[in-house]
N, C-alpha and C. Protein backbone atom coordinates (compact mmCIF):
# COMPACT_ATOMS: atom_id res chain seq x y z
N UNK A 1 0.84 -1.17 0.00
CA UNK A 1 0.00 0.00 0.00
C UNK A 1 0.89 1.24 0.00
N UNK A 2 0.71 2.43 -0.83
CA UNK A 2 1.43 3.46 -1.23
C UNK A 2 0.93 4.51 0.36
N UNK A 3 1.77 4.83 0.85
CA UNK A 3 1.86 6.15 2.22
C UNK A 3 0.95 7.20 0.87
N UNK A 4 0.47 7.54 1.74
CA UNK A 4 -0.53 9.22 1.33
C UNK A 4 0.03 10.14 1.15
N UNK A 5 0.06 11.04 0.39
CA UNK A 5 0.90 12.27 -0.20
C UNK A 5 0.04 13.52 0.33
N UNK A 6 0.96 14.41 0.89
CA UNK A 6 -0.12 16.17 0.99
C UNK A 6 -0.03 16.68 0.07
N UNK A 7 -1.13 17.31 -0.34
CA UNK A 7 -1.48 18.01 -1.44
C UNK A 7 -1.45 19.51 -0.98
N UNK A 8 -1.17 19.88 0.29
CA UNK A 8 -1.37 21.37 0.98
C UNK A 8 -0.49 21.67 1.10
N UNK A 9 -0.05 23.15 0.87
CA UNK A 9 1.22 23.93 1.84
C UNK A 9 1.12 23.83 3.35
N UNK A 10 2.33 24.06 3.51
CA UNK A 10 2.11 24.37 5.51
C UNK A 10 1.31 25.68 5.49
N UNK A 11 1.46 26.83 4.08
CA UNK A 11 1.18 28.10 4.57
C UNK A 11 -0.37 27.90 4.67
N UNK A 12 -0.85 26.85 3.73
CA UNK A 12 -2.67 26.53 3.95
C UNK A 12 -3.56 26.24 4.60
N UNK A 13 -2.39 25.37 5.13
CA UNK A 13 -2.44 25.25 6.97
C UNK A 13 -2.39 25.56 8.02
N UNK A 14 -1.61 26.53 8.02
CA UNK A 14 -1.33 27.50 9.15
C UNK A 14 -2.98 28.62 8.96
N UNK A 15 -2.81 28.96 7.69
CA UNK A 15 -4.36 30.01 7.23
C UNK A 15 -5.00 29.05 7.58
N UNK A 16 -6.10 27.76 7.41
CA UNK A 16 -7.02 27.18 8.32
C UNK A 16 -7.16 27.05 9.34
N UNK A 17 -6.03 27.00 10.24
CA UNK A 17 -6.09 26.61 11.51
C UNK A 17 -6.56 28.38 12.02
N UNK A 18 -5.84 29.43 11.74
CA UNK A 18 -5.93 30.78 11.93
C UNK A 18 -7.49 31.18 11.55
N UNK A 19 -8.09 30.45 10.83
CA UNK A 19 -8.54 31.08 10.17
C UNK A 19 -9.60 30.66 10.98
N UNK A 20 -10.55 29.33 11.51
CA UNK A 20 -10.76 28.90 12.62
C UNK A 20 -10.99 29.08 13.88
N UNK A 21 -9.28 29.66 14.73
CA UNK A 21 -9.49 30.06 15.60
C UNK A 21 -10.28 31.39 15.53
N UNK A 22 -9.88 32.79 14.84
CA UNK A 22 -10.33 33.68 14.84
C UNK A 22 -11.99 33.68 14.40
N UNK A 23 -12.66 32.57 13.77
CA UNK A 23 -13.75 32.65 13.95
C UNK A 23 -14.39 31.88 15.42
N UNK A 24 -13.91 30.97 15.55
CA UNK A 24 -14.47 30.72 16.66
C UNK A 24 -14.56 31.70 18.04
N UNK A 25 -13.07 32.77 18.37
CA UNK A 25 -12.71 33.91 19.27
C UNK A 25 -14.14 34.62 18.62
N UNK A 26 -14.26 35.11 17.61
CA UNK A 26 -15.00 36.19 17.19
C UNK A 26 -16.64 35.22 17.72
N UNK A 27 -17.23 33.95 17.95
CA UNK A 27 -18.49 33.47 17.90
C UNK A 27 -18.30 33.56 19.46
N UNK A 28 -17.29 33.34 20.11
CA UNK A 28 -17.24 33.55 21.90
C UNK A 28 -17.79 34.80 22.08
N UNK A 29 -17.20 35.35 21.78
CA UNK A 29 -17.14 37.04 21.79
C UNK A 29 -18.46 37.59 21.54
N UNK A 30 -19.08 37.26 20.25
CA UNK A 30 -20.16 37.83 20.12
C UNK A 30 -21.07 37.17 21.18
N UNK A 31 -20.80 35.94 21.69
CA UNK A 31 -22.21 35.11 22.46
C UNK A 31 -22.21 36.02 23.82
N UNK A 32 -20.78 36.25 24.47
CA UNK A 32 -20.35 36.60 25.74
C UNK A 32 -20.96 38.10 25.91
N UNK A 33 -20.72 38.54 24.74
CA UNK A 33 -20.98 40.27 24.76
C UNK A 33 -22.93 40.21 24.53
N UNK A 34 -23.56 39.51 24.31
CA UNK A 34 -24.57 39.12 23.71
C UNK A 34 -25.57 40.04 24.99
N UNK A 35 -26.62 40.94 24.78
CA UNK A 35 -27.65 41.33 25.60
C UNK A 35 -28.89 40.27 25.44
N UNK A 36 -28.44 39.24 26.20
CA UNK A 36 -29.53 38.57 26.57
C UNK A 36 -29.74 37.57 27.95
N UNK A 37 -29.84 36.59 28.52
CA UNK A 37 -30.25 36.17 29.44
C UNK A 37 -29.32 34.55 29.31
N UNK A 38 -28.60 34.60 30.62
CA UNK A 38 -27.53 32.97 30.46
C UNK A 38 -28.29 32.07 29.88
N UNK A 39 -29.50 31.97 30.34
CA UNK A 39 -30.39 30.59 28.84
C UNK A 39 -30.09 30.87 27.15
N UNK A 40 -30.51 31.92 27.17
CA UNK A 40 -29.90 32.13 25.48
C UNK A 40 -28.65 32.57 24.69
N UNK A 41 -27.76 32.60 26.01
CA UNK A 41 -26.16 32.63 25.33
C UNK A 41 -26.07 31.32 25.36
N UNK A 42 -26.60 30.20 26.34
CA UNK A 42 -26.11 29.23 26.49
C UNK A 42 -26.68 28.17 25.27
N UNK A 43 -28.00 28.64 24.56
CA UNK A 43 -28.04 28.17 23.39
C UNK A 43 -27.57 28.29 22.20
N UNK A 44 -27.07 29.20 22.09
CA UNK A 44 -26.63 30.17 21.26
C UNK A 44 -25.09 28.99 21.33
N UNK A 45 -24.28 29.16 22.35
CA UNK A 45 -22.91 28.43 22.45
C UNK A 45 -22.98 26.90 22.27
N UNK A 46 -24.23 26.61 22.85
CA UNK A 46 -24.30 24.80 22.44
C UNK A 46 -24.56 24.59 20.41
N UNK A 47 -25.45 25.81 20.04
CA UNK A 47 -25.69 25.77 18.41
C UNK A 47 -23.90 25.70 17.79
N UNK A 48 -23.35 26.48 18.35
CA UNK A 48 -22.28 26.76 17.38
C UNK A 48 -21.38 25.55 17.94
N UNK A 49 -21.44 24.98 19.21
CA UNK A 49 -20.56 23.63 19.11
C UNK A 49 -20.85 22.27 18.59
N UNK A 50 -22.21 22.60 18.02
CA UNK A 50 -22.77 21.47 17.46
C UNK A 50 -22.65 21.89 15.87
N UNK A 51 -22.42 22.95 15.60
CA UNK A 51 -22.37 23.31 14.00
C UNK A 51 -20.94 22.87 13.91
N UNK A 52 -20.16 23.28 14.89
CA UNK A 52 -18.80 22.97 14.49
C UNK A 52 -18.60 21.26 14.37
N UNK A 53 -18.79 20.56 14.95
CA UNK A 53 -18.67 19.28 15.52
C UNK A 53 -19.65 18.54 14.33
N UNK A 54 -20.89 19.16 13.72
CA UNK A 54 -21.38 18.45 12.44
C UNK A 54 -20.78 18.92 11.54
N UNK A 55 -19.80 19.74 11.00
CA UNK A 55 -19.13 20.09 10.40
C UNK A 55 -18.18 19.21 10.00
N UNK A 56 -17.20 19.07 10.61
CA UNK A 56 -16.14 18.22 10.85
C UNK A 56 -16.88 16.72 10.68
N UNK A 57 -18.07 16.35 11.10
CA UNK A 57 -18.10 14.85 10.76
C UNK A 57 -18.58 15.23 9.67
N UNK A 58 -19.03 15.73 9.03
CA UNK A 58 -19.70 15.99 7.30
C UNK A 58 -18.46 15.59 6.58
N UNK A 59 -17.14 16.85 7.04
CA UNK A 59 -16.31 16.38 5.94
C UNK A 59 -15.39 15.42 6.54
N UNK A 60 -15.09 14.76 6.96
CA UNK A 60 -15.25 13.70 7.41
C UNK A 60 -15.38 12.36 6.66
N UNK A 61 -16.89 12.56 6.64
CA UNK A 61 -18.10 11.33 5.83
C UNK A 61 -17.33 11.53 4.34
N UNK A 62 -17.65 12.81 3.87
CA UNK A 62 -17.20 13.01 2.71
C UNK A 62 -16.37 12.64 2.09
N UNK A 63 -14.98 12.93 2.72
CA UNK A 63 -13.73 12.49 2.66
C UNK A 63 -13.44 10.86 2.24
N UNK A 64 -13.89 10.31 3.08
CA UNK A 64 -14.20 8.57 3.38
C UNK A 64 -14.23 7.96 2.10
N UNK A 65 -15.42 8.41 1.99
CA UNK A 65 -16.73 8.26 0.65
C UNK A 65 -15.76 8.70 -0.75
N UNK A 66 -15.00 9.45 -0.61
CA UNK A 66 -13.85 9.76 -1.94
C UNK A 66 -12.78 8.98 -1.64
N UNK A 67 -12.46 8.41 -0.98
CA UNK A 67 -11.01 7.78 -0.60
C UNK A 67 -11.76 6.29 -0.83
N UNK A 68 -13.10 5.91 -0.60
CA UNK A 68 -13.15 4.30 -0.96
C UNK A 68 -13.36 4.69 -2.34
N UNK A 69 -14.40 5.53 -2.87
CA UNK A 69 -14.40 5.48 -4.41
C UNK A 69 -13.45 5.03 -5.18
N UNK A 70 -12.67 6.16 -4.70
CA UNK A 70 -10.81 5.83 -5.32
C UNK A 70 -10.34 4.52 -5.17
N UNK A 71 -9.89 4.08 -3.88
CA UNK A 71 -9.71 2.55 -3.67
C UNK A 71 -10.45 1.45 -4.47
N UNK A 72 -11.34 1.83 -4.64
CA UNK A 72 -12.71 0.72 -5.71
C UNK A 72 -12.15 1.19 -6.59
N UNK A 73 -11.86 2.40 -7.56
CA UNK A 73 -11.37 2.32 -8.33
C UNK A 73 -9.86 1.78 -9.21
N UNK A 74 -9.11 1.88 -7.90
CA UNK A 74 -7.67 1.26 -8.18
C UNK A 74 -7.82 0.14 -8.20
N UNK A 75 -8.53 -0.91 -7.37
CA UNK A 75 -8.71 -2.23 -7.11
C UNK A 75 -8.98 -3.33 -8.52
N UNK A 76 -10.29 -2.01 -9.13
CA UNK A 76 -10.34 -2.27 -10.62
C UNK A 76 -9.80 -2.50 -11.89
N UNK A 77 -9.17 -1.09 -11.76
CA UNK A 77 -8.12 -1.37 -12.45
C UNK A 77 -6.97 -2.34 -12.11
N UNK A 78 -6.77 -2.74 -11.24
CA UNK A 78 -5.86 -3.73 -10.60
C UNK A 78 -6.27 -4.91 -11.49
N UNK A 79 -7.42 -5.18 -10.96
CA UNK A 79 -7.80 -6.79 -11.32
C UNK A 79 -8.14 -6.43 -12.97
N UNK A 80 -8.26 -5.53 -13.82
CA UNK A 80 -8.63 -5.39 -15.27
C UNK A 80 -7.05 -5.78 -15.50
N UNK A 81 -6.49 -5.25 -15.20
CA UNK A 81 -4.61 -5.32 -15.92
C UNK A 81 -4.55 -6.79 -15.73
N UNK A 82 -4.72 -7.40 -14.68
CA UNK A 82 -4.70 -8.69 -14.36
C UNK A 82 -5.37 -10.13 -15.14
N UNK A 83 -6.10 -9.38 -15.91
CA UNK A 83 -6.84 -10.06 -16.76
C UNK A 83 -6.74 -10.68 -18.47
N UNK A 84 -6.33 -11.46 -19.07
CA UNK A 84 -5.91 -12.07 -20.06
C UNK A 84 -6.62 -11.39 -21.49
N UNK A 85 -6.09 -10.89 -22.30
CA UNK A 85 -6.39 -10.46 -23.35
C UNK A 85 -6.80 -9.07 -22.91
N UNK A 86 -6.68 -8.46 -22.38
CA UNK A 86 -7.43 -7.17 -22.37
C UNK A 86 -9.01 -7.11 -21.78
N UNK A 87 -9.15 -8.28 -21.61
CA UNK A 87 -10.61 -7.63 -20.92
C UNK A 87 -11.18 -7.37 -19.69
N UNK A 88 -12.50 -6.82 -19.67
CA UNK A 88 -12.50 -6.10 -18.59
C UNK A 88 -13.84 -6.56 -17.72
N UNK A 89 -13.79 -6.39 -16.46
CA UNK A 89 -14.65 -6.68 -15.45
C UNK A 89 -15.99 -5.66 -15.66
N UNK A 90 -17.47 -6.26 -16.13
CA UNK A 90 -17.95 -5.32 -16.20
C UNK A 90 -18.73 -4.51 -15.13
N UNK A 91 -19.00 -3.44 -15.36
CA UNK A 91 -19.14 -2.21 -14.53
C UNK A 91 -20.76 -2.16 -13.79
């Protein structure tokens, strides 16, 4: 099995991670500064840790779901090359 290659700069990385924190500082901030009553900051802070947290499993799922595609696809082609005269496993 071939090790995984990055396709990202560090500098793309460093900007996501930055990019992240300063929204998340800026969603504290606005909840904390918020004129309303500890029940509705406190919903307000559970929404955005659950947006964040379905976020991340979305891409996630996503991710997965392209990485077996791919794998099904190499596998294919694997066993087509493997195959006598040229032919092919049909689809």
């Amino acid at each position: 099995m071939s090790t995984p290659t990055r396709s990202d700069s560090s500098a793309w990385r460093t900007f996501t991670f930055v990019n992240f924190a300063v929204a998340a500082l800026m969603m504290a901030g606005g909840i904390w500064f918020l004129d309303a009553s500890f029940a509705v900051k406190g919903f307000y802070a559970m929404a955005a840790l659950m947006l964040v947290s379905s976020t991340v499993s979305l891409s996630k799922t996503l991710r997965d779901e392209a990485e077996a595609e791919r794998d099904r696809e190499r596998r294919r082609e694997e066993a087509d090359a493997r195959l006598p005269g040229g032919m092919a496993h049909p689809s």
